[in-house]
Every structure is written in C-alpha cells, then in structure tokens.
PDB file of N, CA and C in Angstrom:
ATOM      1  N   UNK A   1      13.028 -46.791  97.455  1.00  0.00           N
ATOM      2  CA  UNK A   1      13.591 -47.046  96.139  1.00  0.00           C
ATOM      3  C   UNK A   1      12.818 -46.218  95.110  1.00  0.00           C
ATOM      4  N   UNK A   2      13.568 -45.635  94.286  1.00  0.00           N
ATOM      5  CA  UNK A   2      12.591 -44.926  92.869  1.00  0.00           C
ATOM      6  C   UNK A   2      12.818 -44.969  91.577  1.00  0.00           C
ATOM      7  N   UNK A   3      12.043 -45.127  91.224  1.00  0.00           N
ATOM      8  CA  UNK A   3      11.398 -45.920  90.030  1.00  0.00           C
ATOM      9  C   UNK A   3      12.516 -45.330  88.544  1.00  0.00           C
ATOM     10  N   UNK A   4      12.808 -45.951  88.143  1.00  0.00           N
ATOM     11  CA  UNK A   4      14.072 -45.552  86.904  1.00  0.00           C
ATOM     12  C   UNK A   4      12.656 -45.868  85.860  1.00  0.00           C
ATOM     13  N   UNK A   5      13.518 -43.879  85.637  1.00  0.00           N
ATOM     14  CA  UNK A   5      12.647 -43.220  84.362  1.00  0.00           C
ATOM     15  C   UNK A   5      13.226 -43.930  82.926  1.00  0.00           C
ATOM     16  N   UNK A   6      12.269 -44.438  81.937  1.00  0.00           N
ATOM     17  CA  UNK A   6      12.582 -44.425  80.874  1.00  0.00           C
ATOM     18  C   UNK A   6      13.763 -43.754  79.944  1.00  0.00           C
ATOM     19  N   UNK A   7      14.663 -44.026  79.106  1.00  0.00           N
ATOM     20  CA  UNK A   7      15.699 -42.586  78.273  1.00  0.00           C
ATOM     21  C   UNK A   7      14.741 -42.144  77.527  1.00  0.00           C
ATOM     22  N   UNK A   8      15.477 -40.830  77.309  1.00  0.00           N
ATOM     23  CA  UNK A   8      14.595 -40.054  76.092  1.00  0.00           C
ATOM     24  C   UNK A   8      14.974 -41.349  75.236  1.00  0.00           C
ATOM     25  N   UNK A   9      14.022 -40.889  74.007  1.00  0.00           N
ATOM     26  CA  UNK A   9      14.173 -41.561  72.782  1.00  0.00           C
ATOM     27  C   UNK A   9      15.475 -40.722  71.989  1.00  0.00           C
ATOM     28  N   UNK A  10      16.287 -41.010  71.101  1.00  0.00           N
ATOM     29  CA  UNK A  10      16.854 -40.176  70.341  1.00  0.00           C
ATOM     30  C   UNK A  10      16.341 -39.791  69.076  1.00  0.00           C
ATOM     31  N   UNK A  11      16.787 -38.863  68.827  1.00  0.00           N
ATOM     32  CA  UNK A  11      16.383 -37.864  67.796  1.00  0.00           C
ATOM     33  C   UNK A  11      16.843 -37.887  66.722  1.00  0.00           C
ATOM     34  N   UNK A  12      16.150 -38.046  65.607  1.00  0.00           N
ATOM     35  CA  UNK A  12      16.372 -39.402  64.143  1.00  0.00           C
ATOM     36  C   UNK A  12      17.558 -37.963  63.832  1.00  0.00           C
ATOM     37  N   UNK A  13      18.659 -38.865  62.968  1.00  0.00           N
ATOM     38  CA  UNK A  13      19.405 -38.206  62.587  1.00  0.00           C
ATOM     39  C   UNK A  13      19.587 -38.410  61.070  1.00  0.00           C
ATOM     40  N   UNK A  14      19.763 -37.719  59.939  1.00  0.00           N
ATOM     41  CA  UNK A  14      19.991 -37.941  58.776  1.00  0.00           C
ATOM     42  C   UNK A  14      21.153 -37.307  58.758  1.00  0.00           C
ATOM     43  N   UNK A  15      21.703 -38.065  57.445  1.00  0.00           N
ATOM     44  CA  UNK A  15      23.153 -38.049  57.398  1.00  0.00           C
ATOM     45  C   UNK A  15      23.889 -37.701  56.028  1.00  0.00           C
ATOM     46  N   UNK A  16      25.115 -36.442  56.182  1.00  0.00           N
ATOM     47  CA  UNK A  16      25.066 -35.108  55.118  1.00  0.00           C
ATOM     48  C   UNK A  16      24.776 -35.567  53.976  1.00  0.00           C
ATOM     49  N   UNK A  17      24.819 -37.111  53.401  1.00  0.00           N
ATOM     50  CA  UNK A  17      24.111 -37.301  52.101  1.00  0.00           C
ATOM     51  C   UNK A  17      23.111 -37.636  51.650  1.00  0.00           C
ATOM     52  N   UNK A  18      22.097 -38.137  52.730  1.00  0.00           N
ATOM     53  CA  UNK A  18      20.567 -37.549  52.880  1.00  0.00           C
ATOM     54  C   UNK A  18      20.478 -36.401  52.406  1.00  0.00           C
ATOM     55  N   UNK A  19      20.856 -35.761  53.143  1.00  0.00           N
ATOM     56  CA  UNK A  19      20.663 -34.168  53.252  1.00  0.00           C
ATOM     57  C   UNK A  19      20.851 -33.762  51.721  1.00  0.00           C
ATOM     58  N   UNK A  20      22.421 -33.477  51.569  1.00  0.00           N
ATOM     59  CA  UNK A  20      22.149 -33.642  50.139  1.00  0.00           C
ATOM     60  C   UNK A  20      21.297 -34.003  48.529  1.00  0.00           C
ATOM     61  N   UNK A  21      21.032 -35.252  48.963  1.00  0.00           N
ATOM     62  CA  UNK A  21      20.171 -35.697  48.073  1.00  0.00           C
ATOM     63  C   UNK A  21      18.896 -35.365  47.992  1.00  0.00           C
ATOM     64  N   UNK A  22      18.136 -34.791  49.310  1.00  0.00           N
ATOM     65  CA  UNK A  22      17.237 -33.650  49.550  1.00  0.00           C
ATOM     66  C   UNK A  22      17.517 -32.644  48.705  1.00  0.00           C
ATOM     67  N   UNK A  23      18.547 -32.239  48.892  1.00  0.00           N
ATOM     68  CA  UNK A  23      18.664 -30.768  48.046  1.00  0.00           C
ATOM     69  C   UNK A  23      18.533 -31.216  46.723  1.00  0.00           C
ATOM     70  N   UNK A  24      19.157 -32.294  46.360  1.00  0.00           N
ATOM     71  CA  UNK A  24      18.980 -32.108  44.938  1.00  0.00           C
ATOM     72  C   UNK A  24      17.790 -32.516  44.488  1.00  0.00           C
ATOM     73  N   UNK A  25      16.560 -32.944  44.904  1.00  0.00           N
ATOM     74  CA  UNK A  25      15.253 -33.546  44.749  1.00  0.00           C
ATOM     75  C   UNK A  25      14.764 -32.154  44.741  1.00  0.00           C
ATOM     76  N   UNK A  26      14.986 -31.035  45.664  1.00  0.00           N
ATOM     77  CA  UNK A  26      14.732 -30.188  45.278  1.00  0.00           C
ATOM     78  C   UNK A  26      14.909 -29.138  44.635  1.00  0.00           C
ATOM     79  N   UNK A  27      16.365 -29.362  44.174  1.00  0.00           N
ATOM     80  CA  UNK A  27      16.745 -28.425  43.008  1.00  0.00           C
ATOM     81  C   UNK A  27      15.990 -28.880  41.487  1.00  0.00           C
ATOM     82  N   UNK A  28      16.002 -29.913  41.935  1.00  0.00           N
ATOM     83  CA  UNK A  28      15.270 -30.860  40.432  1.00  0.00           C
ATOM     84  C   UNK A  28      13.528 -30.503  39.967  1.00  0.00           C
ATOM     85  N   UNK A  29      13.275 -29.962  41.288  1.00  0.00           N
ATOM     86  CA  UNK A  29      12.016 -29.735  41.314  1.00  0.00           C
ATOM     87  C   UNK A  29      11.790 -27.969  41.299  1.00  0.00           C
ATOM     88  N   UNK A  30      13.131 -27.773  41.065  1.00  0.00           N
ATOM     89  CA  UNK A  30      13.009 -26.071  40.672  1.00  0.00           C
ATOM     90  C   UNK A  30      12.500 -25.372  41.838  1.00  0.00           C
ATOM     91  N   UNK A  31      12.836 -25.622  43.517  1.00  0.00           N
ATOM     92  CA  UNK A  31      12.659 -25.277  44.619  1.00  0.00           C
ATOM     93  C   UNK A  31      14.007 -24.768  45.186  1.00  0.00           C
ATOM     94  N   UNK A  32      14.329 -23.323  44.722  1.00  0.00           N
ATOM     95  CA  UNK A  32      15.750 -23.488  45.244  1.00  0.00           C
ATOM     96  C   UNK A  32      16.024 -23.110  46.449  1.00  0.00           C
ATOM     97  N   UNK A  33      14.792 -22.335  47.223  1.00  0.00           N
ATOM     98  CA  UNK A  33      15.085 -22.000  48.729  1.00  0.00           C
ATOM     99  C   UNK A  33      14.777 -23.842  49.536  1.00  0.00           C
ATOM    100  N   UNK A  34      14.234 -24.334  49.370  1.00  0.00           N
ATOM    101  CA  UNK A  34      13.920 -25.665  49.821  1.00  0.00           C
ATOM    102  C   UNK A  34      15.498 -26.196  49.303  1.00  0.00           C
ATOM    103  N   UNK A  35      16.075 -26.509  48.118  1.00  0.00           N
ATOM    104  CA  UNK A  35      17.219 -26.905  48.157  1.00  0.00           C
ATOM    105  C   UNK A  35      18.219 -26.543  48.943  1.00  0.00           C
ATOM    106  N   UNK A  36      18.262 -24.904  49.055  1.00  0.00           N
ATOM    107  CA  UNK A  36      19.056 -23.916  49.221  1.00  0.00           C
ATOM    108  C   UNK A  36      19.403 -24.966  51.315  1.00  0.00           C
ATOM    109  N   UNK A  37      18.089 -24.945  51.878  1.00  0.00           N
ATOM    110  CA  UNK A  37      18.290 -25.356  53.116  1.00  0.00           C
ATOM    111  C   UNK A  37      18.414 -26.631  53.092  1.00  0.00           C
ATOM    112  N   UNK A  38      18.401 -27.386  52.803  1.00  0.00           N
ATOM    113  CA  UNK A  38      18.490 -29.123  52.629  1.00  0.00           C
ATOM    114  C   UNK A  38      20.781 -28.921  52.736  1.00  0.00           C
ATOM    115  N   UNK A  39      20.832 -28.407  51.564  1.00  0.00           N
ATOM    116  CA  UNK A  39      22.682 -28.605  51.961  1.00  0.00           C
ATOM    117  C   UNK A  39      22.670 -27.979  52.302  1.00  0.00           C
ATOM    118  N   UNK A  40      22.490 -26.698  52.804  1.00  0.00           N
ATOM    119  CA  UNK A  40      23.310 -25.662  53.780  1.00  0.00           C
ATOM    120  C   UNK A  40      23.121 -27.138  55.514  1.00  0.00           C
ATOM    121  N   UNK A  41      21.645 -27.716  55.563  1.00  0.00           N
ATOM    122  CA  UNK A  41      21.840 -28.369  57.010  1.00  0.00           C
ATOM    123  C   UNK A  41      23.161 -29.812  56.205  1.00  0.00           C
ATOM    124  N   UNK A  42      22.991 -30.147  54.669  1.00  0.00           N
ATOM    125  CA  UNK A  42      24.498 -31.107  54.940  1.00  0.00           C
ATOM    126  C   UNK A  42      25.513 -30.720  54.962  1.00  0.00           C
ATOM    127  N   UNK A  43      25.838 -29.744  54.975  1.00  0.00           N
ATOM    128  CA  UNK A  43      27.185 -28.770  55.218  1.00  0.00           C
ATOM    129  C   UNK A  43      27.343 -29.216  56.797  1.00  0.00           C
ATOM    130  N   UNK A  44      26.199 -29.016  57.134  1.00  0.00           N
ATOM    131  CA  UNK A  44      26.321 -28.423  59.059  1.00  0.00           C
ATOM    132  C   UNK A  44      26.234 -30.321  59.637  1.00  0.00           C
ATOM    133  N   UNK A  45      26.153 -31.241  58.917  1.00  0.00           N
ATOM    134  CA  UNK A  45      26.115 -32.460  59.728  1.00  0.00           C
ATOM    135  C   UNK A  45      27.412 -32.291  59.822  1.00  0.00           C
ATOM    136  N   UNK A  46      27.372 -33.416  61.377  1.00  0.00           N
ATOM    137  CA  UNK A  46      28.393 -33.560  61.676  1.00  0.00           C
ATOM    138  C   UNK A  46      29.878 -35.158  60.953  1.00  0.00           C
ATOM    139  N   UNK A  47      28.805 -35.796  59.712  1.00  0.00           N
ATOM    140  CA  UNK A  47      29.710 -36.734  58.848  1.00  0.00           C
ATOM    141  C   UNK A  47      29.699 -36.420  57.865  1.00  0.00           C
ATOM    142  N   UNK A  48      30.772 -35.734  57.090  1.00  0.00           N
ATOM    143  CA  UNK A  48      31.227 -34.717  56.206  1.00  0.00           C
ATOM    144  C   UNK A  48      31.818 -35.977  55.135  1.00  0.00           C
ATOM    145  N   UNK A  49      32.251 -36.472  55.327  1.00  0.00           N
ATOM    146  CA  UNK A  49      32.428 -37.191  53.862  1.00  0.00           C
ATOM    147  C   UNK A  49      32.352 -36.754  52.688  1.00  0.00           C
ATOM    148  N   UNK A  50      32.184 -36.849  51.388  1.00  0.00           N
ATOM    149  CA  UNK A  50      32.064 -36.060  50.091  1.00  0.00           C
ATOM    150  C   UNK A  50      31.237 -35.353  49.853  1.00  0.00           C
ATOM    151  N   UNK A  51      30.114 -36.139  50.862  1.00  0.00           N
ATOM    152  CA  UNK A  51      28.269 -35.113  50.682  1.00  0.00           C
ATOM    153  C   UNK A  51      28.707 -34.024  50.930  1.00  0.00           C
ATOM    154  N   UNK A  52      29.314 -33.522  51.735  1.00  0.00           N
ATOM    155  CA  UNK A  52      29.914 -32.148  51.936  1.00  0.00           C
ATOM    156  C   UNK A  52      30.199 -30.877  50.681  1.00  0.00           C
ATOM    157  N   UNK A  53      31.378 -32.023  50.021  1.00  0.00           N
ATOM    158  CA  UNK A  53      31.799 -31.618  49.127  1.00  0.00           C
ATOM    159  C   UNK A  53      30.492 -31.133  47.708  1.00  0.00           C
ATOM    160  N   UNK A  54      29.989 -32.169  47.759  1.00  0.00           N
ATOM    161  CA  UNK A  54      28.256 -32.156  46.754  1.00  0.00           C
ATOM    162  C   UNK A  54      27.549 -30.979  47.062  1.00  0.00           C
ATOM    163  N   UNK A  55      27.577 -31.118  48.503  1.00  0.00           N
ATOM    164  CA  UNK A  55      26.002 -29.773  49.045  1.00  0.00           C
ATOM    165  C   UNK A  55      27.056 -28.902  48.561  1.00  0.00           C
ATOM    166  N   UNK A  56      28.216 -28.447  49.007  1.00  0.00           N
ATOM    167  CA  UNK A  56      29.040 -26.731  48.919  1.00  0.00           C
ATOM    168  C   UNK A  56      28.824 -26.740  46.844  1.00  0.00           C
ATOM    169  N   UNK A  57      29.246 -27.706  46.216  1.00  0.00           N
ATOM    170  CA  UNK A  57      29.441 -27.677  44.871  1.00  0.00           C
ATOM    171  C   UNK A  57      27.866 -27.144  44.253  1.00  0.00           C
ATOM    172  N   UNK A  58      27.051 -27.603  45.074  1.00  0.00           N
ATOM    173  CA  UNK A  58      25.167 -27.700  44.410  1.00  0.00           C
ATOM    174  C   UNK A  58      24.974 -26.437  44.788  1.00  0.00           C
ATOM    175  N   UNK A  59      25.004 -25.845  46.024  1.00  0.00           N
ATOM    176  CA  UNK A  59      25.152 -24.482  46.222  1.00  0.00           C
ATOM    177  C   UNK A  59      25.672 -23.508  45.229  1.00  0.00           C
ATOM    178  N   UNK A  60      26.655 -23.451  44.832  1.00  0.00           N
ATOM    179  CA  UNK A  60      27.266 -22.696  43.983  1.00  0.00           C
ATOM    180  C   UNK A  60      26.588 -22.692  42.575  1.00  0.00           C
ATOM    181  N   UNK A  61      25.598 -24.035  42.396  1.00  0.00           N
ATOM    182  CA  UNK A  61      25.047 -23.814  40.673  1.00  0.00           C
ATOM    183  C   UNK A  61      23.553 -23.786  40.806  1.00  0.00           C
ATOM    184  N   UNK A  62      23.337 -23.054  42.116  1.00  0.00           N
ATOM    185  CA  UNK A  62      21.696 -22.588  42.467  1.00  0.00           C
ATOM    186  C   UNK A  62      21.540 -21.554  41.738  1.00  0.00           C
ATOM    187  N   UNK A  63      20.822 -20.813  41.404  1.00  0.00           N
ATOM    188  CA  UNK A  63      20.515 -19.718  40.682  1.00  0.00           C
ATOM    189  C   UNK A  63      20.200 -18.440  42.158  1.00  0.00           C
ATOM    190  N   UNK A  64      20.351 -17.060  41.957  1.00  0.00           N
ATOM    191  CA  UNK A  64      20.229 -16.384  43.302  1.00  0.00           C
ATOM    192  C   UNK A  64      19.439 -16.432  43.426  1.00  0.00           C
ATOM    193  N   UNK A  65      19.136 -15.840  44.968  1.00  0.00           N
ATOM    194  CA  UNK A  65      17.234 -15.750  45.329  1.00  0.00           C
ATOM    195  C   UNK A  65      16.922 -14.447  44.739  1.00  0.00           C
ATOM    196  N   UNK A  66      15.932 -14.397  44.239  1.00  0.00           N
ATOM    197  CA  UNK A  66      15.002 -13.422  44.043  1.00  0.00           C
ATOM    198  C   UNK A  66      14.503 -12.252  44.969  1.00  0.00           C
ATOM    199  N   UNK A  67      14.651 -10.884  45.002  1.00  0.00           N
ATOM    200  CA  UNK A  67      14.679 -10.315  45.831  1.00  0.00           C
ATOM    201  C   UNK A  67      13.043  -9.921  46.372  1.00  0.00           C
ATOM    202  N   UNK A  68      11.889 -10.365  45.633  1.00  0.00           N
ATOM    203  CA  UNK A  68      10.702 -10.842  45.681  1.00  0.00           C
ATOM    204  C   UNK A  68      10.277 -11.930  46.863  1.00  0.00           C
ATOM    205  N   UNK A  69      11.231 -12.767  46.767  1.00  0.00           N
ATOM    206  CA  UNK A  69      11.100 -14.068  47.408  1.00  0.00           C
ATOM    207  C   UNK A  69      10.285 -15.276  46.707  1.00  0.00           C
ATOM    208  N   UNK A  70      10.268 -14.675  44.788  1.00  0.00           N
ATOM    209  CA  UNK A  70       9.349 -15.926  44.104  1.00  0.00           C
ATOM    210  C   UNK A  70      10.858 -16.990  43.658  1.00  0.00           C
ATOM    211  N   UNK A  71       9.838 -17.836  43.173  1.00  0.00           N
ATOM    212  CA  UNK A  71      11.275 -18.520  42.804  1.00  0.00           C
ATOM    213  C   UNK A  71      11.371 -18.595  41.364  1.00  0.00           C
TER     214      UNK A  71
END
C-alpha cells in the first residue's frame, strides 16, 4: 500500500478588482509603472466583471512612460 501524498496547496488568487484597486493605490501614489502592472494583471484575471472595465479606463488616464524609465 502507498502512502497518499498530501495536495499541493493552491495558489492565493486575487480577483480583477483587487487588482485594480492596486493600481489605483498606485496611481495615487504617483507610481505609474507599478500601477501600469497591477491592471494590465486585472485585465488578464480570469473574473472580468466591471474591474475590467476600471483597469482598461485607469490605463488610458496614466500619463506615458518616460523614455528614461523615471517616473
């Protein structure tokens, strides 16, 4: 007989209006590459609901990146 392995654990999931609201903590904080990735990943969850709609809208009133890379 052999011994039954433990499951993985699962892998914390946040959800696109987390995500979102990330971005905007960091748009607020005048971090726009840190925002910039916070909704681009709530775009990419997979429960799209309005957060969706928020991250694509917050995106659009980021300011561009800097070709420096300052912010």
């Amino acid at each position: 007989m052999t011994e039954a392995r433990p499951p993985h654990p699962a892998e914390p999931v946040l959800t696109s209006l987390v995500l979102a609201l990330l971005g905007d903590v960091a748009s607020c904080e005048r971090n726009g590459d840190e925002a910039r990735h916070w909704y681009r990943r709530a775009l990419a969850a997979p429960d799209g609901d309005r957060a969706h709609d928020r991250a694509r809208a917050a995106l659009g009133t980021l300011p561009p990146r800097r070709p420096d890379g300052g912010r």
